[in-house]
C-alpha atoms as a PDB file:
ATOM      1  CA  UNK A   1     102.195  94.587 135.482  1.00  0.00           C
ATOM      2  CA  UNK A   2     100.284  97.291 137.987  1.00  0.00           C
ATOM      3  CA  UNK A   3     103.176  99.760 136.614  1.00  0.00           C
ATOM      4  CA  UNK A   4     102.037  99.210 133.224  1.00  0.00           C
ATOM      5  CA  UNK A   5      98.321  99.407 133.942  1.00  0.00           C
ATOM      6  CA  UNK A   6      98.856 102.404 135.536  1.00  0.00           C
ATOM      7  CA  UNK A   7     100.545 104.293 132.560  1.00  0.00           C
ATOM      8  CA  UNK A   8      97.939 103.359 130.360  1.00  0.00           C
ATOM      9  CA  UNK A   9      94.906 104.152 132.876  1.00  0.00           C
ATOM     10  CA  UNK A  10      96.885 107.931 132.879  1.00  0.00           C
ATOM     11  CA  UNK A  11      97.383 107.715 128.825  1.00  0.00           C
ATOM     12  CA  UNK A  12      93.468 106.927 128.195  1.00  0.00           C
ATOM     13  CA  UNK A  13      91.940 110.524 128.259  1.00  0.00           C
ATOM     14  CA  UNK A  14      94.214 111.875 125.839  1.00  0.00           C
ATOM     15  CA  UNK A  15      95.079 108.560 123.756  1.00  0.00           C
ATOM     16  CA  UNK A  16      92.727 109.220 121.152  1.00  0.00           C
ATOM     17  CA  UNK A  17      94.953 113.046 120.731  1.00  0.00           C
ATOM     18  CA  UNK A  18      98.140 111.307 119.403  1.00  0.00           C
ATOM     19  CA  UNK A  19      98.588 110.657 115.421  1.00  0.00           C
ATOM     20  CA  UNK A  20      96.418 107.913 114.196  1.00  0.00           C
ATOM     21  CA  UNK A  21      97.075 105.563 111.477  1.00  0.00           C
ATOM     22  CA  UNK A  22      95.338 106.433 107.921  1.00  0.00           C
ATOM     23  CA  UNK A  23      92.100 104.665 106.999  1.00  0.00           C
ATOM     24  CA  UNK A  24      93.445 102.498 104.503  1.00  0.00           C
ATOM     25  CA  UNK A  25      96.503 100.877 106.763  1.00  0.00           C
ATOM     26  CA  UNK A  26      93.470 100.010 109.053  1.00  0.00           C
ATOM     27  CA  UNK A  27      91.410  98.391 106.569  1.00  0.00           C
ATOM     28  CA  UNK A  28      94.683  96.467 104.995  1.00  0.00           C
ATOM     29  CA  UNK A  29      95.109  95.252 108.409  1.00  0.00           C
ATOM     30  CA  UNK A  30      91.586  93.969 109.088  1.00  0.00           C
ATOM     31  CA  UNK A  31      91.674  92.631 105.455  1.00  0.00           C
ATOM     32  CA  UNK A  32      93.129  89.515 106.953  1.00  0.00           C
ATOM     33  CA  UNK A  33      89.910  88.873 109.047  1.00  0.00           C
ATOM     34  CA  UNK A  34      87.381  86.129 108.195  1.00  0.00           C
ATOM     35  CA  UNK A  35      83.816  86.983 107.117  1.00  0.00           C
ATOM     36  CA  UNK A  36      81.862  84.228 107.468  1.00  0.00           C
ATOM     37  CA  UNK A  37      78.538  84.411 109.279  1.00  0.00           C
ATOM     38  CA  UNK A  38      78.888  84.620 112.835  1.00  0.00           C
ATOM     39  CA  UNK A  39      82.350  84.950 112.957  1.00  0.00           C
ATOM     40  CA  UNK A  40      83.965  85.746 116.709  1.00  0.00           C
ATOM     41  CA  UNK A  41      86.815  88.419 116.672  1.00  0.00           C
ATOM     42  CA  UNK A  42      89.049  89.396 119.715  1.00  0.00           C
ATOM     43  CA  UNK A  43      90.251  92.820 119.399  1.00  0.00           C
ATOM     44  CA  UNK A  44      92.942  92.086 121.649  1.00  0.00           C
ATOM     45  CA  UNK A  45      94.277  95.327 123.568  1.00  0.00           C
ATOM     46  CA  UNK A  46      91.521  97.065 121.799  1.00  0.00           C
ATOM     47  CA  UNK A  47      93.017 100.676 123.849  1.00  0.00           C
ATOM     48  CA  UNK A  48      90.173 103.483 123.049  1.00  0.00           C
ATOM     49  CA  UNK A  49      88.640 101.345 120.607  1.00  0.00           C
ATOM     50  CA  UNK A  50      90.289 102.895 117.054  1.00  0.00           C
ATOM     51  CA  UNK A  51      90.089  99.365 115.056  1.00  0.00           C
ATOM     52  CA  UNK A  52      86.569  98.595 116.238  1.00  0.00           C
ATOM     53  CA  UNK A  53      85.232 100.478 113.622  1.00  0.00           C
ATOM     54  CA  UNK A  54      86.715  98.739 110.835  1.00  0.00           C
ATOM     55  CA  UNK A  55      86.261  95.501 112.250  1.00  0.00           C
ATOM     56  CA  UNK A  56      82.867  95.890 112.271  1.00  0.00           C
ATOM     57  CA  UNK A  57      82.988  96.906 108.871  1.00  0.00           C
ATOM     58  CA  UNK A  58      84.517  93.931 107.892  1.00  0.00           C
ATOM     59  CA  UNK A  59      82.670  91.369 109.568  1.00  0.00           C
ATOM     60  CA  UNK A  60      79.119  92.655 110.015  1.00  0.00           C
ATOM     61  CA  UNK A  61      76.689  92.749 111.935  1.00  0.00           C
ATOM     62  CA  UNK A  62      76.580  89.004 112.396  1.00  0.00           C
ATOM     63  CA  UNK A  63      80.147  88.152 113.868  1.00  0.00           C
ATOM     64  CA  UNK A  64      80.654  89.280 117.810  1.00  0.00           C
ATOM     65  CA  UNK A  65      83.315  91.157 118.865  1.00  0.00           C
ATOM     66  CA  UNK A  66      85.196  91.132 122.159  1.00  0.00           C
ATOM     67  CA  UNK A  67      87.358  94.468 122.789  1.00  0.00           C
ATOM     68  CA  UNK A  68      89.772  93.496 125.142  1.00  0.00           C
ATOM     69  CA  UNK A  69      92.271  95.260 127.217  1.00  0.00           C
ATOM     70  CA  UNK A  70      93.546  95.396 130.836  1.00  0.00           C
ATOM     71  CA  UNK A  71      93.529  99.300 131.253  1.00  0.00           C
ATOM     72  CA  UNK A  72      89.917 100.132 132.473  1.00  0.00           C
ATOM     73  CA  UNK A  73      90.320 104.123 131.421  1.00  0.00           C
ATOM     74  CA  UNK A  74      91.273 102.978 127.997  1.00  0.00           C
ATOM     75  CA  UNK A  75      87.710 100.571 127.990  1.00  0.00           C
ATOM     76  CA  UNK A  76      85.859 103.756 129.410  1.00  0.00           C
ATOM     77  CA  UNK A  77      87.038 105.793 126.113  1.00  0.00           C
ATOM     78  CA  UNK A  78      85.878 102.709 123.981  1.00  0.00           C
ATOM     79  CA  UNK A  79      82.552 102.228 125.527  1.00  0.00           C
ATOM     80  CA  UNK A  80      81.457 105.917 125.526  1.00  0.00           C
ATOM     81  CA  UNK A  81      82.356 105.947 121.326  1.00  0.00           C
ATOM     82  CA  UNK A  82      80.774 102.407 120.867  1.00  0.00           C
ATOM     83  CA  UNK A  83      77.836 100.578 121.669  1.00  0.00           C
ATOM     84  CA  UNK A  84      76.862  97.603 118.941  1.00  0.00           C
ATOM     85  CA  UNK A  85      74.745  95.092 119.948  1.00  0.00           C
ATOM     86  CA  UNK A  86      77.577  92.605 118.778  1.00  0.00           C
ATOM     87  CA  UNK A  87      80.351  94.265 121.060  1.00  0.00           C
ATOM     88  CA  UNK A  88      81.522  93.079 124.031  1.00  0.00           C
ATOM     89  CA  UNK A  89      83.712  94.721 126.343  1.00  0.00           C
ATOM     90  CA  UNK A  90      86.037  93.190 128.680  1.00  0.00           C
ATOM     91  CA  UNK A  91      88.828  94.327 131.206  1.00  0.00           C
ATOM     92  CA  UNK A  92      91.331  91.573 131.355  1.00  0.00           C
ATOM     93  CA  UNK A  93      94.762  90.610 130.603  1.00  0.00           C
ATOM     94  CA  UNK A  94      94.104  89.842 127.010  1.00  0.00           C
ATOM     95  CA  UNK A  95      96.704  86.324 128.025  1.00  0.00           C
ATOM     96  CA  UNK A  96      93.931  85.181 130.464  1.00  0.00           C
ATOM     97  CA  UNK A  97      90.341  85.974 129.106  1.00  0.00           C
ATOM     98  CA  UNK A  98      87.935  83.622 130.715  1.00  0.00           C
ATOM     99  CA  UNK A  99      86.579  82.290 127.636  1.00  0.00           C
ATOM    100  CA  UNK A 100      86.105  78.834 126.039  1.00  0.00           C
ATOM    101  CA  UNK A 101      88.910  76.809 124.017  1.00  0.00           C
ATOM    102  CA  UNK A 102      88.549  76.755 120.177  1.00  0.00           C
ATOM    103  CA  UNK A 103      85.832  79.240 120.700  1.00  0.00           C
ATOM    104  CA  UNK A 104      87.041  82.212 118.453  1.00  0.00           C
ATOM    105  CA  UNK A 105      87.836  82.493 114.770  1.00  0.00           C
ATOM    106  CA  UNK A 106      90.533  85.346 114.829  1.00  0.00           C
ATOM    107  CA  UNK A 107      92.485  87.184 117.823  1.00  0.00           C
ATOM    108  CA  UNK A 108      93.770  90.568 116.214  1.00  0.00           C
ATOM    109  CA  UNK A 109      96.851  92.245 117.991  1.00  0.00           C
ATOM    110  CA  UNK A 110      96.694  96.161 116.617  1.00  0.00           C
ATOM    111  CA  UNK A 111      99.914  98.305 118.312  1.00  0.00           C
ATOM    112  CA  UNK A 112      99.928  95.374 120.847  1.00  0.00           C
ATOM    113  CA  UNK A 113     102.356  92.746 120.713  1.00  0.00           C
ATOM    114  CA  UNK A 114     105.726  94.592 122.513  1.00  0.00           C
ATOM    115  CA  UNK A 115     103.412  95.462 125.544  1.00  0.00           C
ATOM    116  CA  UNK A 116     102.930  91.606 126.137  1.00  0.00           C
ATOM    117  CA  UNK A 117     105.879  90.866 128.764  1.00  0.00           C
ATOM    118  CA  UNK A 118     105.767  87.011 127.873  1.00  0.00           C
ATOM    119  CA  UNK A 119     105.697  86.824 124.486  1.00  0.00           C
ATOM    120  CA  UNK A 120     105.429  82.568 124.155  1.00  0.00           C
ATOM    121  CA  UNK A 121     103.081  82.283 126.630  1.00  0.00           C
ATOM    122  CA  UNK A 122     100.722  84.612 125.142  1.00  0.00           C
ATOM    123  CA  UNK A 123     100.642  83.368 121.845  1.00  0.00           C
ATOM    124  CA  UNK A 124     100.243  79.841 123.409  1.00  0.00           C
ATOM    125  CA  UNK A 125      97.149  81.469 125.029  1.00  0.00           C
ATOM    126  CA  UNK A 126      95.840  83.004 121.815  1.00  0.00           C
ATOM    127  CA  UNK A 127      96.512  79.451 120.329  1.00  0.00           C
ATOM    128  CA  UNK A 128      94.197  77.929 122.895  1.00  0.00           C
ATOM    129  CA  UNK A 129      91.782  80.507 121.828  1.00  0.00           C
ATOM    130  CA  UNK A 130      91.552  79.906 118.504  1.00  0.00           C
ATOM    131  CA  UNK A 131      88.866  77.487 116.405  1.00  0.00           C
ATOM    132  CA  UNK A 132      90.718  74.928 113.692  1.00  0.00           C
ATOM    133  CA  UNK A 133      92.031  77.638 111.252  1.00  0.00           C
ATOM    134  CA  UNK A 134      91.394  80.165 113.475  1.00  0.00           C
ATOM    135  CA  UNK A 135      93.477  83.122 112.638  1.00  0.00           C
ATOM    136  CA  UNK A 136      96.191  85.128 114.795  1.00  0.00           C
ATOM    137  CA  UNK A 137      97.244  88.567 113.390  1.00  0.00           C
ATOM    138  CA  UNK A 138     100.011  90.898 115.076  1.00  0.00           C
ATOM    139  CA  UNK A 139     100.069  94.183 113.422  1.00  0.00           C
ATOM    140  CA  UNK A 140     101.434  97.829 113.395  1.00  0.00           C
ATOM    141  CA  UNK A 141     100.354 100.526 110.950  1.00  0.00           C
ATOM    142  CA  UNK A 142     104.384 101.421 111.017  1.00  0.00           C
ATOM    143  CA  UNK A 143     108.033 100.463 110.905  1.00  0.00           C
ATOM    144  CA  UNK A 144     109.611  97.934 113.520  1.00  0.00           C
ATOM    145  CA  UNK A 145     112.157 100.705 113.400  1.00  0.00           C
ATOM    146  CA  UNK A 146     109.859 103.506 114.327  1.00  0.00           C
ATOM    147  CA  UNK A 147     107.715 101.740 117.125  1.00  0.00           C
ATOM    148  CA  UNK A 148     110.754 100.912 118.600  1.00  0.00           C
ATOM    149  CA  UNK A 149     111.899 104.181 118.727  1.00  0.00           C
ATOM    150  CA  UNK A 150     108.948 105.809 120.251  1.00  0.00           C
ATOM    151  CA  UNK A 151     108.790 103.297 122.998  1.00  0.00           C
ATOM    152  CA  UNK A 152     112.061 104.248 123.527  1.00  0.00           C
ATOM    153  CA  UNK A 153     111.520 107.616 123.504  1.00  0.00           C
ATOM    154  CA  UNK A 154     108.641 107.524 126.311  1.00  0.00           C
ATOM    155  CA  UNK A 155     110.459 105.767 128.494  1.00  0.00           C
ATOM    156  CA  UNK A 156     109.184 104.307 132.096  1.00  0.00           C
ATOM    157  CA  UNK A 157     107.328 100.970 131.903  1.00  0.00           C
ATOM    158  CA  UNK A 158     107.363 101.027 127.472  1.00  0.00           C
ATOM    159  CA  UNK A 159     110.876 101.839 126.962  1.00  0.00           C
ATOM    160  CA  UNK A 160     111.773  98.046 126.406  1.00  0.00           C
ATOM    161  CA  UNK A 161     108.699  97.317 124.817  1.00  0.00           C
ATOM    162  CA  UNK A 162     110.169  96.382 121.739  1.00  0.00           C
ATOM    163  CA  UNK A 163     109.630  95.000 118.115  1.00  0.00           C
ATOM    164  CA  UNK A 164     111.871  91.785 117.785  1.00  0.00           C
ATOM    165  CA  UNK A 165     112.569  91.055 113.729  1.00  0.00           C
ATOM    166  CA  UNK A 166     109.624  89.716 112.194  1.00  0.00           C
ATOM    167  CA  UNK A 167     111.524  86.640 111.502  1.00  0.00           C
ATOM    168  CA  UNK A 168     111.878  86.087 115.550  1.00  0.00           C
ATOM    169  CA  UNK A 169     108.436  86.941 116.485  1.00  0.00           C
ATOM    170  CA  UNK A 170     107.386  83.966 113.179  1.00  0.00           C
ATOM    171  CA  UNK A 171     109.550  81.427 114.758  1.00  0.00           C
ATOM    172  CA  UNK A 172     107.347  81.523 118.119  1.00  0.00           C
ATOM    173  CA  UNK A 173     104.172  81.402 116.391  1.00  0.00           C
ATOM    174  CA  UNK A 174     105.841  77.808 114.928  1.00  0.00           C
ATOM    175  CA  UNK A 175     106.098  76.873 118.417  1.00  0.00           C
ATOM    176  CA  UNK A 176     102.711  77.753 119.656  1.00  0.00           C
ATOM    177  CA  UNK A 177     101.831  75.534 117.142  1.00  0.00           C
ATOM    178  CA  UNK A 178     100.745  78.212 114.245  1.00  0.00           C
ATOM    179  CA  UNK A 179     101.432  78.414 110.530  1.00  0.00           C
ATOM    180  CA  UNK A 180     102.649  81.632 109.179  1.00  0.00           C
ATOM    181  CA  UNK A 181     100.641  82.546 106.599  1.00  0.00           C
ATOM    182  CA  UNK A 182     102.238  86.126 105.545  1.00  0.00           C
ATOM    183  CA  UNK A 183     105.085  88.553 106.929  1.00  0.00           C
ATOM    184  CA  UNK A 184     105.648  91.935 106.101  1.00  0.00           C
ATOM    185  CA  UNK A 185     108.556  94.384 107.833  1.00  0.00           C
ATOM    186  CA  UNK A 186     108.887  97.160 106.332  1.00  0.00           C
ATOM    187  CA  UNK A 187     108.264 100.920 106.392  1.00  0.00           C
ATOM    188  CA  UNK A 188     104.442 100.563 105.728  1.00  0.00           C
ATOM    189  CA  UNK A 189     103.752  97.768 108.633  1.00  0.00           C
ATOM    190  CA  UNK A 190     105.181  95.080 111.016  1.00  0.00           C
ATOM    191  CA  UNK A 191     102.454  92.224 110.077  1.00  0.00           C
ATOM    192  CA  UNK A 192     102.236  88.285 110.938  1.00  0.00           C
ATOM    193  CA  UNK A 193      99.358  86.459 109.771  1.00  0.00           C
ATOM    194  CA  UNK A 194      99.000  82.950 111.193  1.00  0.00           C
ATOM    195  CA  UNK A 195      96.994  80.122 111.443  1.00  0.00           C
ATOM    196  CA  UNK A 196      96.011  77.562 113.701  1.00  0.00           C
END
């Protein structure tokens, strides 16, 4: 884990250099949020902080968000771009956050989900997260096929981080004791919405 850490304490500085996703992917993505007053949103591996922005949007002023990730430098890039009065910044492993059971309403996984080296367990964590129809979404603004492939292409601690089949990854949310609510794997997005 301290190898991984590492690479993306080095990656932080310039992370925000590399080709971003286009507004409107983002906003499809976070379209999957809930809005209710007071809603409580994980941006799980939040990195430098590129979805905050749109989950704020989306939720308002009156939901809290928690940003999420392990990587300090990638937190120090967040916090020096954002500073809401409904943001909360934490360094953890996003598969032991120190918070309450049934406490938050939806755990959002942007360009996330291959770096997470247990895959079951963390979605049993998330699980325990997550208030009665709480909502667990694992997303990418591209192709299984081309994440995959640019893991690959790195190399060192991300080269196996990979996409499994959308189909695979839905068959552990079933077991962590979430409903599917909608798949998509194609060349637009790799997208599970679920449900507690």
């Amino acid at each position: 884990m301290s190898e991984r850490i590492a690479y993306f304490n080095a990656a932080a500085a310039k992370w925000d250099d590399l080709p971003k996703a286009a507004a409107d992917k983002l906003e499809y993505i976070v379209s999957f949020l809930p809005t209710h007053s007071g809603v409580q949103v994980i941006d799980a591996g939040c990195g430098t902080g590129i979805l905050l922005p749109f989950i704020r949007a989306r939720i308002g002023g009156s939901g809290q968000i928690y940003a999420v990730d392990f990587a300090a430098e990638m937190l120090k890039q967040a916090r020096a771009k954002y500073n809401w009065p409904n943001l909360t910044f934490i360094q953890s492993d996003v598969t032991s956050l120190d918070l309450p059971a049934a406490s938050i309403d939806a755990i959002i996984c942007y360009s996330l989900y291959p770096h997470l080296p247990d895959k079951e367990s963390a979605l049993s964590a998330f699980a325990r997260l997550l208030k009665p129809r709480g909502r667990l979404i694992i997303a990418h603004s591209n192709s299984r096929q081309a994440i995959n492939e640019i893991h690959q292409s790195l190399g060192g601690p991300v080269a196996h981080d990979l996409l499994p089949p959308v189909g695979e990854t839905a068959a552990l949310f079933s077991l962590a004791g979430l409903r599917v609510l909608k798949t998509r794997d194609d060349e637009q997005y790799y997208l599970i919405v679920a449900e507690k």
